[in-house]
Each structure stands twice: as structure tokens, then as C-alpha cells.
Protein backbone atom coordinates (compact mmCIF):
# COMPACT_ATOMS: atom_id res chain seq x y z
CA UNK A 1 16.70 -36.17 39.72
CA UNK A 2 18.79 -39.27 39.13
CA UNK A 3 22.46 -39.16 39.48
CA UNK A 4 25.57 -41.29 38.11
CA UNK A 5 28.20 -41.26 40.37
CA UNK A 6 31.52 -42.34 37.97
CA UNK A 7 35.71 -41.94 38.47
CA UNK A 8 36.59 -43.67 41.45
CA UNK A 9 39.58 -46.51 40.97
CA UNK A 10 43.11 -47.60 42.49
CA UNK A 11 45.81 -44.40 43.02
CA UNK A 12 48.81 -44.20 45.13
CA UNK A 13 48.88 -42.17 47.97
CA UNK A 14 50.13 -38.43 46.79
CA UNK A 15 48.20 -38.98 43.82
CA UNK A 16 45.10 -37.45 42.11
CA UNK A 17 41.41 -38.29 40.94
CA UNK A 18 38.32 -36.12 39.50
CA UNK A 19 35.17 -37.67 40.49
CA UNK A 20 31.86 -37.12 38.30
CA UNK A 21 27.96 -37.18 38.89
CA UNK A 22 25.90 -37.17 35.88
CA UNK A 23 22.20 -36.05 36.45
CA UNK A 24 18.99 -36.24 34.33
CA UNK A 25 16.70 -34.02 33.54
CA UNK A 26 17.07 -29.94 33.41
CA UNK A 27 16.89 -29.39 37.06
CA UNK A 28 20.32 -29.44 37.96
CA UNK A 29 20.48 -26.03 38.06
CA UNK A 30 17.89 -26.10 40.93
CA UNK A 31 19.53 -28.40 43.25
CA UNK A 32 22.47 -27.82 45.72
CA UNK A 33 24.83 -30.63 45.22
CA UNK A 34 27.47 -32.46 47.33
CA UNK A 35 29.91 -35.06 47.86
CA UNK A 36 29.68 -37.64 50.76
CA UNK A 37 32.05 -40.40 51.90
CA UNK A 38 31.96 -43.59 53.19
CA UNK A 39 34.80 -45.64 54.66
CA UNK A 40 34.56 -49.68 55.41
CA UNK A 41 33.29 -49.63 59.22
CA UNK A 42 32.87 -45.77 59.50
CA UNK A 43 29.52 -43.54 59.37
CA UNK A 44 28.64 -41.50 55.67
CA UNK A 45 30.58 -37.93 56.41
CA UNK A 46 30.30 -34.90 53.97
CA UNK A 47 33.25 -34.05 51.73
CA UNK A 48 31.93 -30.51 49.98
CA UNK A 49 28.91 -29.27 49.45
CA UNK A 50 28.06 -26.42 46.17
CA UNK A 51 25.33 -23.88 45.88
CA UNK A 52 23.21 -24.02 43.02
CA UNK A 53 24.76 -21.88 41.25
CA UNK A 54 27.95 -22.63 42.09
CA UNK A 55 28.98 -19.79 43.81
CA UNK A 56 29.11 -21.06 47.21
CA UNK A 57 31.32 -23.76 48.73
CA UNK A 58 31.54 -25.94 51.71
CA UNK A 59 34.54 -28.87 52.79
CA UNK A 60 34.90 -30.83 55.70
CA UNK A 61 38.31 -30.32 57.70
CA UNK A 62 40.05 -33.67 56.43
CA UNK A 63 39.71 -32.48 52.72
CA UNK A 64 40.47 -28.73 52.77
CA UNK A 65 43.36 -27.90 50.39
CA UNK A 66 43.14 -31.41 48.87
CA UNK A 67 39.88 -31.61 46.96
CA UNK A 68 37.88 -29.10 44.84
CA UNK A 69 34.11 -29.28 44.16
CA UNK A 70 32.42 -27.58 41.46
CA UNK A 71 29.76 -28.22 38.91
CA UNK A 72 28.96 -27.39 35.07
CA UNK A 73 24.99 -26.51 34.97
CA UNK A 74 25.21 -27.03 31.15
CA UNK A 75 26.36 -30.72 31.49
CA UNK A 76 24.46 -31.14 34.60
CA UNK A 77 27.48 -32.23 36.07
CA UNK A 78 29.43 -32.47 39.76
CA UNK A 79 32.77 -33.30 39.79
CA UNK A 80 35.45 -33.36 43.00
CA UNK A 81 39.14 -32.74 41.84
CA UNK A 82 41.03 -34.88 44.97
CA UNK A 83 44.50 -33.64 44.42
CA UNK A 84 47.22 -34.95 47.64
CA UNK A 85 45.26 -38.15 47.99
CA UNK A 86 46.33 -40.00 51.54
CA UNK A 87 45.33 -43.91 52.67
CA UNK A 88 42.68 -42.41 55.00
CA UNK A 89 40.35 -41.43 52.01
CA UNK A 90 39.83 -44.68 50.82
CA UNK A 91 36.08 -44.27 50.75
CA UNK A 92 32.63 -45.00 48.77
CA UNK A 93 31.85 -41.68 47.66
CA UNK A 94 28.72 -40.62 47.17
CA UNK A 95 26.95 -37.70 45.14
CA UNK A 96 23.65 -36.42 46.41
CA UNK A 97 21.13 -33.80 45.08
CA UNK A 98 18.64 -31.56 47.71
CA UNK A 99 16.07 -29.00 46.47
CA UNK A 100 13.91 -27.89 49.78
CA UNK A 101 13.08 -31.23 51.75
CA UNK A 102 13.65 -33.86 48.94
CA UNK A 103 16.80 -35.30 47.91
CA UNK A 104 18.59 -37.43 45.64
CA UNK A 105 21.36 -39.85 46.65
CA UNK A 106 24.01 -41.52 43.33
CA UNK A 107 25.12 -44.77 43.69
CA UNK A 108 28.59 -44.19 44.65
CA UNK A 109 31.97 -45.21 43.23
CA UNK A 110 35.40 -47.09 45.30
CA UNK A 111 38.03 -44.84 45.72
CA UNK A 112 41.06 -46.83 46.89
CA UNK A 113 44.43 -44.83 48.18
CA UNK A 114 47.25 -47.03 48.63
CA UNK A 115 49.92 -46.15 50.28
């Protein structure tokens, strides 16, 4: 599966963004999907993770409350609703796809809180 990462940009700290992930192909539905973050200096850390249906959800500590994952099968679509955005998430996020042992990495998009 190939994925399109889109939505990142410039927001003020308190402020709001929805990322997106596109994906080819009519797999989607197969896949567990998630959202992973990378700041300038710092190692890639999960954000959220979704079952394949959609049923199931997973965040990391920093981002509980804040950010929402969730997907639509019939756009074979990701998104992450970051609501309370703070400096400290300025990131690289990245989407990434895993069915069994193979997986799928999107090429991420800037997401830049100032403060």
C-alpha cells in the first residue's frame, strides 16, 4: 500500500490541526494504521495507533486528550484530529500501514507549534 501523508503547517500553540493519509489500492481495510512522530534531534515515537476496523485505539502518554485517530475505510483514509496543540509537538509526522510482518511507511508532513 502507498500512503500520502498531507495537513501539517504553522499553528499557534492552543491551536488545532487534522492530519490525513491517503492510501491506494482496496486494502486499507486490511491494514492497522498509525501515526508516528518525529522531532528535530529526537528518535521516531508513536502518536496512536487504529485497528483495522477501527474499533480499537492506542495513544502515547504526551497526546492523550489532545489528539484523536480514526480512519474512513471507504476513502481509505487516516486522519489525527490534534486539538490543544503545545511547542513540544512540533514534529514530522508520519503515517504507516502494517498487515502481518510487512509495512508501509508515508512520507510525512511538518507540523510546526509556535508558541
Amino acid at each position: 500500500v502507498q500512503l500520502q501523508a498531507s495537513g501539517g503547517g504553522l499553528v499557534q500553540a492552543g491551536g488545532s490541526l487534522r492530519l490525513s493519509c491517503a492510501a491506494s489500492g482496496r486494502t486499507f481495510s486490511s491494514y492497522a494504521m498509525g501515526w508516528f512522530r518525529q522531532a528535530p534531534g529526537k528518535e521516531r515515537e508513536l502518536v496512536a495507533t487504529v485497528s483495522r476496523s477501527g474499533g480499537l485505539t492506542y495513544y502515547g502518554d504526551s497526546v492523550k486528550g489532545r489528539f484523536t485517530i480514526s480512519r474512513n475505510i471507504a476513502r481509505s483514509t487516516l486522519y489525527l484530529q490534534m486539538n490543544s496543540l503545545k511547542p513540544e509537538d512540533t514534529a514530522v509526522y508520519y503515517c504507516k500501514a502494517v498487515r502481518g510482518i510487512t509495512s508501509s511507511w508515508g512520507q510525512g508532513t511538518l507540523v510546526t507549534v509556535s508558541s
